[in-house]
PDB file of N, CA and C in Angstrom:
ATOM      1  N   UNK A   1     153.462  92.372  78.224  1.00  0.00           N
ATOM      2  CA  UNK A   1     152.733  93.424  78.882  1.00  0.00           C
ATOM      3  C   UNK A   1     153.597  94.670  79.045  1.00  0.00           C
ATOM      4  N   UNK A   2     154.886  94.121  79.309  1.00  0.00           N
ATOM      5  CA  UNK A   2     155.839  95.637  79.787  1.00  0.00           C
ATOM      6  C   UNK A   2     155.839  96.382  78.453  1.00  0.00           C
ATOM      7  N   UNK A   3     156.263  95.902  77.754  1.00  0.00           N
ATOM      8  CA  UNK A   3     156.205  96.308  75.738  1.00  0.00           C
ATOM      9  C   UNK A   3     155.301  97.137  75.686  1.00  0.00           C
ATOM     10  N   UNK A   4     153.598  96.821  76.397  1.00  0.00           N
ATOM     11  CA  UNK A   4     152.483  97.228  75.652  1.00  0.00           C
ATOM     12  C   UNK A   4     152.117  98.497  76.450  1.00  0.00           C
ATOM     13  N   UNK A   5     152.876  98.767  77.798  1.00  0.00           N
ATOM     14  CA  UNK A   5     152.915 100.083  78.452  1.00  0.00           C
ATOM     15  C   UNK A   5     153.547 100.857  78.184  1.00  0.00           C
ATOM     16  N   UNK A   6     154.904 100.870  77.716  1.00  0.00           N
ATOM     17  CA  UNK A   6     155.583 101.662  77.098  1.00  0.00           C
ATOM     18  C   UNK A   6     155.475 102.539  75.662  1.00  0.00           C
ATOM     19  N   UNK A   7     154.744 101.616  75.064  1.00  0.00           N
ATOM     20  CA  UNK A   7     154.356 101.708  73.652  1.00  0.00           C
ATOM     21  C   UNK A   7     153.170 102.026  73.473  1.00  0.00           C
ATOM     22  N   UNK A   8     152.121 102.161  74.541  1.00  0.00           N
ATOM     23  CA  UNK A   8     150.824 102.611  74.582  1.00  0.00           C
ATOM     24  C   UNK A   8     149.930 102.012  73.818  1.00  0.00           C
ATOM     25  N   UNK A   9     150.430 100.395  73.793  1.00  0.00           N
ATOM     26  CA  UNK A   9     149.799  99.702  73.432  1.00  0.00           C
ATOM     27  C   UNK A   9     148.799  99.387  74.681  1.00  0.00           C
ATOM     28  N   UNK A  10     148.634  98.984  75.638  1.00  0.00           N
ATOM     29  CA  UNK A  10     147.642  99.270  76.769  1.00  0.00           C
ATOM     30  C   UNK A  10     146.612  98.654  76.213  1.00  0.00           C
ATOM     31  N   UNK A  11     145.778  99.699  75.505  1.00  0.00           N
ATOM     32  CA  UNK A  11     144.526  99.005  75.462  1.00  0.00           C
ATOM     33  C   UNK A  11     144.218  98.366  74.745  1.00  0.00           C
ATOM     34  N   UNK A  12     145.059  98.095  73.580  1.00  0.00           N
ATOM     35  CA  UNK A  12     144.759  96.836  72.678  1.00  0.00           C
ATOM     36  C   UNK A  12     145.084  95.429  73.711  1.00  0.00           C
ATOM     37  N   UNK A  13     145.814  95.336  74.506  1.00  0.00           N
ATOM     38  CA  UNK A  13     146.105  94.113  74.921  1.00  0.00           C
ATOM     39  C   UNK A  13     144.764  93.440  76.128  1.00  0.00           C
ATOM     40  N   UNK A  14     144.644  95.057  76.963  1.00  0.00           N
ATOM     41  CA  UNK A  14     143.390  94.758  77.713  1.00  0.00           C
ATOM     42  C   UNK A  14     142.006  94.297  76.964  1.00  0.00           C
ATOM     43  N   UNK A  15     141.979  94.899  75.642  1.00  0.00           N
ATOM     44  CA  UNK A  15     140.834  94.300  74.942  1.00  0.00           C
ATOM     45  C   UNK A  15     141.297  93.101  74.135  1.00  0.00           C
ATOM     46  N   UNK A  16     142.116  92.278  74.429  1.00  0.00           N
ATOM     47  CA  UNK A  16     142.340  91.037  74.237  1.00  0.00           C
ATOM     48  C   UNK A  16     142.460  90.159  74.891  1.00  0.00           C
ATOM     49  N   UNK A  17     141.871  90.274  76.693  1.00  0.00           N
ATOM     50  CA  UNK A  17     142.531  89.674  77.557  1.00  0.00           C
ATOM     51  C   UNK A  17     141.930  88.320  77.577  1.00  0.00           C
ATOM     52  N   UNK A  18     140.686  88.123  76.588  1.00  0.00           N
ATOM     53  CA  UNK A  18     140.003  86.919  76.954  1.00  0.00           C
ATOM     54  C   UNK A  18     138.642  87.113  76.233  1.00  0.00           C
ATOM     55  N   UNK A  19     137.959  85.721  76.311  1.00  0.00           N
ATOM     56  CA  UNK A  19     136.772  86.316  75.296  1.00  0.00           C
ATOM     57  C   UNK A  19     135.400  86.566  76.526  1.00  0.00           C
ATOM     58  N   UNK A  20     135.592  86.559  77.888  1.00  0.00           N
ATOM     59  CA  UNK A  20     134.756  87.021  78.984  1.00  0.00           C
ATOM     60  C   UNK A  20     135.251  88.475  79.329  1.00  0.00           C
ATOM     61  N   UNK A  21     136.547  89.204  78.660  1.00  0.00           N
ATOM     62  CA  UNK A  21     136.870  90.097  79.458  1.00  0.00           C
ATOM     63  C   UNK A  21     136.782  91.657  78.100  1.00  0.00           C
ATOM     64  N   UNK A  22     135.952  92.639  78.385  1.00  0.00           N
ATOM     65  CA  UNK A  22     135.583  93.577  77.566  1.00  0.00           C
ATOM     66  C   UNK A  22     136.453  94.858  77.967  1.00  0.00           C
ATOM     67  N   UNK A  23     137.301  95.317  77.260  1.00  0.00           N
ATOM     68  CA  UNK A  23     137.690  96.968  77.334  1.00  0.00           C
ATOM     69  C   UNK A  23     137.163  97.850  76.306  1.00  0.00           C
ATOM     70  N   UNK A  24     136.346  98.943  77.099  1.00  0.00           N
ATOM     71  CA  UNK A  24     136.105 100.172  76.369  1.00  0.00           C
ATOM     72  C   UNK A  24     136.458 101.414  77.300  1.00  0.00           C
ATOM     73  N   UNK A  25     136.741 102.065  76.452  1.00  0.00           N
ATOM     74  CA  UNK A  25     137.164 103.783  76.753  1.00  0.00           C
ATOM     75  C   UNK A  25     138.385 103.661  77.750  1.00  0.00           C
ATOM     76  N   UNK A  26     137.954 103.892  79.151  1.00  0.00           N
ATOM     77  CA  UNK A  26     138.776 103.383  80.254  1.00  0.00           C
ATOM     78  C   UNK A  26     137.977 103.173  81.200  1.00  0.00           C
ATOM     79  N   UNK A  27     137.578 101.549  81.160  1.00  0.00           N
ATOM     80  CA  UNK A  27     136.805 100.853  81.583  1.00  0.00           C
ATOM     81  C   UNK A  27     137.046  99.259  81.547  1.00  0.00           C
ATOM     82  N   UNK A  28     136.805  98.521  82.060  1.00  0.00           N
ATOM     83  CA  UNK A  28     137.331  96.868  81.962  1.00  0.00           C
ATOM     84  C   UNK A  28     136.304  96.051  82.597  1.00  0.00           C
ATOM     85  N   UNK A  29     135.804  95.459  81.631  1.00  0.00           N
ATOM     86  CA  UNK A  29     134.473  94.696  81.852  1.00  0.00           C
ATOM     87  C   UNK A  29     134.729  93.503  82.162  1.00  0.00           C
ATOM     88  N   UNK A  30     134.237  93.014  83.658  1.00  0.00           N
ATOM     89  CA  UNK A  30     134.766  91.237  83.954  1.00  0.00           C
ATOM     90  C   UNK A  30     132.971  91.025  84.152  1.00  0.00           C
ATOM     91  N   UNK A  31     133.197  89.510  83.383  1.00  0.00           N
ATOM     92  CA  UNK A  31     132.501  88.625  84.512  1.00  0.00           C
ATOM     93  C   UNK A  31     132.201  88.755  85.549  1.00  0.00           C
ATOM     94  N   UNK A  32     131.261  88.549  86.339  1.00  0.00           N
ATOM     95  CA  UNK A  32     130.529  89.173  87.773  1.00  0.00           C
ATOM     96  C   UNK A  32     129.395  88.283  88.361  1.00  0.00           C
ATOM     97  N   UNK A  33     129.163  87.476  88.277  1.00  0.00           N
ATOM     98  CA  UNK A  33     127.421  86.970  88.649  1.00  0.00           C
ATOM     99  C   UNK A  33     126.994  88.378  89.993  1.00  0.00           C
ATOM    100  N   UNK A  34     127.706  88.814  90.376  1.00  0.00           N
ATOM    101  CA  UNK A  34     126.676  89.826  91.256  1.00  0.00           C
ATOM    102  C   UNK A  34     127.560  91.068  90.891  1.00  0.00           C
ATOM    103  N   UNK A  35     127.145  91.570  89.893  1.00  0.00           N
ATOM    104  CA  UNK A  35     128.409  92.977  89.132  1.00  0.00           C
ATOM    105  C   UNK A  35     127.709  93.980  90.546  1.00  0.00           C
ATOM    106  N   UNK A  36     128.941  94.965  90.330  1.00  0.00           N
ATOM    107  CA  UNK A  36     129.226  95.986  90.580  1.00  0.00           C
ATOM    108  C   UNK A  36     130.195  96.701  90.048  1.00  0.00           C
ATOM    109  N   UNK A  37     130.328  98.025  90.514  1.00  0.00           N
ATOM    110  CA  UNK A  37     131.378  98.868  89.581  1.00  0.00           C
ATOM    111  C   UNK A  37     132.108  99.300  90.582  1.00  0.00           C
ATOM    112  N   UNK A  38     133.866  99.242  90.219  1.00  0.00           N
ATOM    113  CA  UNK A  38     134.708  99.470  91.348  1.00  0.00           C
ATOM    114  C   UNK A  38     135.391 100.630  90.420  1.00  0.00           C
ATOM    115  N   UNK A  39     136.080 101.404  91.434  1.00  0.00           N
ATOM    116  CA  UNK A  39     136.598 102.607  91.027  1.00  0.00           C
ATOM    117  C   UNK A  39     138.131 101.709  91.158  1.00  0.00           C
ATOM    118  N   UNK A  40     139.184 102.152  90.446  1.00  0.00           N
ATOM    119  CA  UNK A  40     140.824 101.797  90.395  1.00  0.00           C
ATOM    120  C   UNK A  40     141.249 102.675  91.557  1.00  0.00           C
ATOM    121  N   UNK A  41     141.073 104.146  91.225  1.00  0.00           N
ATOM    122  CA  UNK A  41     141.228 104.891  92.136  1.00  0.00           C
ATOM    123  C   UNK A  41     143.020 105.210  91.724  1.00  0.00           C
ATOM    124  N   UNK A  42     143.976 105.341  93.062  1.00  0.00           N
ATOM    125  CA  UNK A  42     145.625 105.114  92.852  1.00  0.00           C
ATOM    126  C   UNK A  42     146.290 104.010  92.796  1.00  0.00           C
ATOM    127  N   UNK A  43     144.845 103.074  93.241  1.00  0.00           N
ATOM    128  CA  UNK A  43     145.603 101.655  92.588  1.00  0.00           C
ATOM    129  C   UNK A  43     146.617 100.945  91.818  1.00  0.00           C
ATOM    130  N   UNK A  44     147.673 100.181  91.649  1.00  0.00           N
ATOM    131  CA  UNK A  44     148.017 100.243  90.513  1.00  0.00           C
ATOM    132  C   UNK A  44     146.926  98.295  89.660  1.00  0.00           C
ATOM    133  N   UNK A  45     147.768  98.337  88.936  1.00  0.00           N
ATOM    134  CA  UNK A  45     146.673  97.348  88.426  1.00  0.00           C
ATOM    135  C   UNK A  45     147.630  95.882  87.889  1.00  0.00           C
ATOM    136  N   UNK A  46     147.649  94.732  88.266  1.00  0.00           N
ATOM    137  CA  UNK A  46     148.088  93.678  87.887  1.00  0.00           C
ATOM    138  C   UNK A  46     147.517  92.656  86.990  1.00  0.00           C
ATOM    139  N   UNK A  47     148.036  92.346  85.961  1.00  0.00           N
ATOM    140  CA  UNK A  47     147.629  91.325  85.333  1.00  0.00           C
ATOM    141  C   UNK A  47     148.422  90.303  85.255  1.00  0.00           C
ATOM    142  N   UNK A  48     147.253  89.146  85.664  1.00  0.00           N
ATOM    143  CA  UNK A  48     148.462  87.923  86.237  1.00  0.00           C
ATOM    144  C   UNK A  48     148.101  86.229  85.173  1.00  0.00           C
ATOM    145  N   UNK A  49     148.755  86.225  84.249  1.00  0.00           N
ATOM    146  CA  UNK A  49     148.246  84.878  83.685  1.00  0.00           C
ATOM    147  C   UNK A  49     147.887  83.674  84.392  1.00  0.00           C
ATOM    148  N   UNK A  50     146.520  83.344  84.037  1.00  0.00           N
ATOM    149  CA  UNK A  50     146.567  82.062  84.365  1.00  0.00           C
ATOM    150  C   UNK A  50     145.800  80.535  83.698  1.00  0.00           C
ATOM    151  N   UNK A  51     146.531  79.548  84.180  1.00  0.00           N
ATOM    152  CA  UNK A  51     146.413  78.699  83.279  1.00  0.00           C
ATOM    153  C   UNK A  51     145.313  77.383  84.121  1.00  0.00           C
ATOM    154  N   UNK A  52     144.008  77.926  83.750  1.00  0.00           N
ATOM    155  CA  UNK A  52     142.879  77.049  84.312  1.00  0.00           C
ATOM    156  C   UNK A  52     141.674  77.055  83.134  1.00  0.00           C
ATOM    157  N   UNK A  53     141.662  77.151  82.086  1.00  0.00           N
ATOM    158  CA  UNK A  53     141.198  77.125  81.037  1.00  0.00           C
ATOM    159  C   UNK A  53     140.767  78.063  80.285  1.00  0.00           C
ATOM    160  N   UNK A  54     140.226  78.166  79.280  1.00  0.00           N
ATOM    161  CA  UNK A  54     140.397  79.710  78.325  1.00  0.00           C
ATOM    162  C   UNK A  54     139.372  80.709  78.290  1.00  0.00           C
ATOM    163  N   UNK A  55     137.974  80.454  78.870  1.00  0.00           N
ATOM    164  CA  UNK A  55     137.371  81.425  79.385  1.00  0.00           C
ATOM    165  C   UNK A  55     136.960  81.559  80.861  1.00  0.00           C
ATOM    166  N   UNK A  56     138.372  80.968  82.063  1.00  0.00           N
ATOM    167  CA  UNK A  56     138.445  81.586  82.833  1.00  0.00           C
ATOM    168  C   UNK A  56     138.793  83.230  83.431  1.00  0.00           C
ATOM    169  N   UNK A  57     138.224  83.554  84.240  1.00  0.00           N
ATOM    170  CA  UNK A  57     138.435  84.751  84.658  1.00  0.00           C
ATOM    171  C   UNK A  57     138.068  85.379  86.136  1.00  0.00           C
ATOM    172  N   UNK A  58     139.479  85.528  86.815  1.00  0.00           N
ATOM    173  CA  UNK A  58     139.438  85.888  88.043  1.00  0.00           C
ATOM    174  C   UNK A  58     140.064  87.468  88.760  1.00  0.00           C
ATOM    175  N   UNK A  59     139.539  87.740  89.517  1.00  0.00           N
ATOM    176  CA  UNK A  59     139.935  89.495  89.671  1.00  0.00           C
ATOM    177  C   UNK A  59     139.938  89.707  91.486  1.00  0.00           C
ATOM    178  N   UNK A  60     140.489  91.009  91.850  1.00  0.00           N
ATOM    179  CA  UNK A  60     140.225  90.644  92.723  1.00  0.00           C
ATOM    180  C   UNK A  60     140.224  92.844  93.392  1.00  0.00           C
ATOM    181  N   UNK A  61     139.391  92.954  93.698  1.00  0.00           N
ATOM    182  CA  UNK A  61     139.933  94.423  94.314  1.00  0.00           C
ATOM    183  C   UNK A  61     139.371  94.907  96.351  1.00  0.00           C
ATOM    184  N   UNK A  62     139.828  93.565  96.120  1.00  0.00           N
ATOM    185  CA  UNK A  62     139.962  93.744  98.061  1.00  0.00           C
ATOM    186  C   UNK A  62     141.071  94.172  98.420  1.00  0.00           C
ATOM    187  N   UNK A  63     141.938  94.883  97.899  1.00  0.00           N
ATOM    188  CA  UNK A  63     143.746  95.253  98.529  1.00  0.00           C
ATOM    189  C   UNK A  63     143.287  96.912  97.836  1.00  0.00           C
ATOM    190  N   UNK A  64     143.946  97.423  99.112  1.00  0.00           N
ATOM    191  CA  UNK A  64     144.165  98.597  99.010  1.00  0.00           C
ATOM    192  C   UNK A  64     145.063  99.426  98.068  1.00  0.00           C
ATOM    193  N   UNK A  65     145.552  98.486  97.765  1.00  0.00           N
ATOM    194  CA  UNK A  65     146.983  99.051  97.438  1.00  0.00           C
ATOM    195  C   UNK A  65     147.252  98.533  95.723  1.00  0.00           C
ATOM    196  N   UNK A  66     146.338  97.781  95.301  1.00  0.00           N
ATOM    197  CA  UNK A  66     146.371  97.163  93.944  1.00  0.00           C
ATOM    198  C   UNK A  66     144.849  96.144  93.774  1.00  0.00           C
ATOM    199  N   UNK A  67     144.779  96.282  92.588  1.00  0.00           N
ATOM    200  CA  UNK A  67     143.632  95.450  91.470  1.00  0.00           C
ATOM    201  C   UNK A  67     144.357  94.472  90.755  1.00  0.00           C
ATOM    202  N   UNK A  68     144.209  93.289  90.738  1.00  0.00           N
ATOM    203  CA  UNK A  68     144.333  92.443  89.889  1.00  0.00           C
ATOM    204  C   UNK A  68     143.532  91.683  89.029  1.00  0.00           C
ATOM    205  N   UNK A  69     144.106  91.407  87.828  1.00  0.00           N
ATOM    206  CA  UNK A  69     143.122  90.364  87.030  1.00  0.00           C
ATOM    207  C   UNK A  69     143.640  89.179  86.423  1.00  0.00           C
ATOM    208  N   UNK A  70     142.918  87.954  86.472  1.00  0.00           N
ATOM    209  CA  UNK A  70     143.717  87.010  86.035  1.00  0.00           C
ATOM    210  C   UNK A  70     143.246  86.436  84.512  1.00  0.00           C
ATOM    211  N   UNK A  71     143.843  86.121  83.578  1.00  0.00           N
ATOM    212  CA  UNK A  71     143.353  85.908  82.365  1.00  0.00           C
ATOM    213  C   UNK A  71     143.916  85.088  81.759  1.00  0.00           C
ATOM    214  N   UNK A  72     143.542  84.121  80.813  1.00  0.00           N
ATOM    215  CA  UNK A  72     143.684  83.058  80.469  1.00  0.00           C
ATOM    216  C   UNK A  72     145.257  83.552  79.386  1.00  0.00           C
ATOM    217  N   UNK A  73     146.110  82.114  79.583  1.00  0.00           N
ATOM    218  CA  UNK A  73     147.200  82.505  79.224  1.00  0.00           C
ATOM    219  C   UNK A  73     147.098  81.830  77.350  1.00  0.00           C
ATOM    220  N   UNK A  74     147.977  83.260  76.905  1.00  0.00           N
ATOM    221  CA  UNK A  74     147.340  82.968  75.295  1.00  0.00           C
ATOM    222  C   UNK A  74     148.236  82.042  74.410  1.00  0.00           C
ATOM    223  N   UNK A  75     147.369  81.673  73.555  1.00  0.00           N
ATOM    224  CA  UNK A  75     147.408  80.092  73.254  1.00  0.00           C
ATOM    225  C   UNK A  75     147.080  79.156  74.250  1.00  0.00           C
ATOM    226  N   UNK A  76     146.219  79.318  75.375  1.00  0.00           N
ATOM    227  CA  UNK A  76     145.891  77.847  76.017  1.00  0.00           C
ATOM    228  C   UNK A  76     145.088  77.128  75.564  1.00  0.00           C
ATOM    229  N   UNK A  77     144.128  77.525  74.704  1.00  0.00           N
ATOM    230  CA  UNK A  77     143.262  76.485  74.544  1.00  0.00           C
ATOM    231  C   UNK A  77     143.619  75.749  72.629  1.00  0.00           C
ATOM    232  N   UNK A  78     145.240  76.154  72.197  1.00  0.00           N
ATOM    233  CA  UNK A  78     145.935  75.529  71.228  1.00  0.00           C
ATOM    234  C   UNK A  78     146.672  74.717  72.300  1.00  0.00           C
ATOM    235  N   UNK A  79     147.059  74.191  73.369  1.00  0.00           N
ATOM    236  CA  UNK A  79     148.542  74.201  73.958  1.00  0.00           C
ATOM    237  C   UNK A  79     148.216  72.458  73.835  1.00  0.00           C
ATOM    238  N   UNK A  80     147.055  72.116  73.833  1.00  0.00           N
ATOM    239  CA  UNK A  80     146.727  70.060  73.936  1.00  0.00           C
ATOM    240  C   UNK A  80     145.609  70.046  73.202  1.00  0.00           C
ATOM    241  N   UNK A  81     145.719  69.508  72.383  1.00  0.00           N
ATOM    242  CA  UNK A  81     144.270  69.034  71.710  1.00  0.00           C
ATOM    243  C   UNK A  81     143.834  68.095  72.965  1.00  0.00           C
ATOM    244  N   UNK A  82     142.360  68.912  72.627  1.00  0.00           N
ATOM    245  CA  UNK A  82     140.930  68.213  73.398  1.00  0.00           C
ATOM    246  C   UNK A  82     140.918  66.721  73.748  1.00  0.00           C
ATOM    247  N   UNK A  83     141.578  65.555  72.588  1.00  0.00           N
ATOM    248  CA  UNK A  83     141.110  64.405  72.184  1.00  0.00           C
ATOM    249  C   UNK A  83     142.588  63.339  73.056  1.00  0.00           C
ATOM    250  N   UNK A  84     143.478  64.289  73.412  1.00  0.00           N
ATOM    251  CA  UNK A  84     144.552  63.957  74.119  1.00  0.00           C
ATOM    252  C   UNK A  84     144.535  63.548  75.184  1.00  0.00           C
ATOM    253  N   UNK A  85     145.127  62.083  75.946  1.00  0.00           N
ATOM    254  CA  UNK A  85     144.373  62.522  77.436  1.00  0.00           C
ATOM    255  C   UNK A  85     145.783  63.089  78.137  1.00  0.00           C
ATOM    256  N   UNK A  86     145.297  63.323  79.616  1.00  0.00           N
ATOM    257  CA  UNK A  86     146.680  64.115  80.519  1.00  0.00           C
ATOM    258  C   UNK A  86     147.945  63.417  80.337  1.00  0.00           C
ATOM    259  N   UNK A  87     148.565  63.929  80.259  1.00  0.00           N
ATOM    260  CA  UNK A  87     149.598  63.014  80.962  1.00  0.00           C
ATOM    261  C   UNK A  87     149.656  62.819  82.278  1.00  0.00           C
ATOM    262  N   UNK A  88     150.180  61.348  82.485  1.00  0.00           N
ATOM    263  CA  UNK A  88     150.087  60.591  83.570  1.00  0.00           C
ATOM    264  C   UNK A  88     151.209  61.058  84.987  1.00  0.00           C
ATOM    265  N   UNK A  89     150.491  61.303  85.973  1.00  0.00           N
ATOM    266  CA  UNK A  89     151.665  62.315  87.187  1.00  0.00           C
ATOM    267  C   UNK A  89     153.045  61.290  86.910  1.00  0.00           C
ATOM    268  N   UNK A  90     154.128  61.874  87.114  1.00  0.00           N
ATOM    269  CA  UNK A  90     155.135  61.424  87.865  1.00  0.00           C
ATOM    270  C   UNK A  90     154.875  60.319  88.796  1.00  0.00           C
ATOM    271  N   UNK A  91     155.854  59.752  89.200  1.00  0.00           N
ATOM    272  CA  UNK A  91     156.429  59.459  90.752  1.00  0.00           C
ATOM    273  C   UNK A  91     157.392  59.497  91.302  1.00  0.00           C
TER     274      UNK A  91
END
């Protein structure tokens, strides 16, 4: 991500964040069952990997002070074949 700010790569990466998550112009389309449209504003904006399956997608813009989004971390859904079972916890 740091790479892709510097290099103004930006919006290629945001329009890769997931196959639920859409960038156009300067705009960032999530998942919503009850959408609305939030302004960024001086926000700054976080993107935070996460690893709960590959078209998860979680966001959050209740903080004043920052927007976050969470997006499936890439290559997760290469990282175990399907047919594998868990591995078994520790003890």
């Amino acid at each position: 991500m740091g790479v892709a700010v510097v290099s103004n790569a930006l919006p290629s990466v945001l329009a890769g964040l997931g196959p639920k998550i859409c960038f156009a112009g300067e705009t960032l389309y999530v998942p919503d069952p009850h959408p609305e449209t939030f302004e960024r504003g001086p926000r700054r904006v976080v993107l935070v990997g996460i690893v709960s399956g590959y078209s998860a997608s979680v966001f959050s813009f209740d903080r004043s002070d920052v927007v976050w989004f969470g997006y499936p971390v890439p290559g997760l859904n290469t990282s175990r074949p399907s047919s594998s079972p868990a591995p078994a916890p520790s003890t």
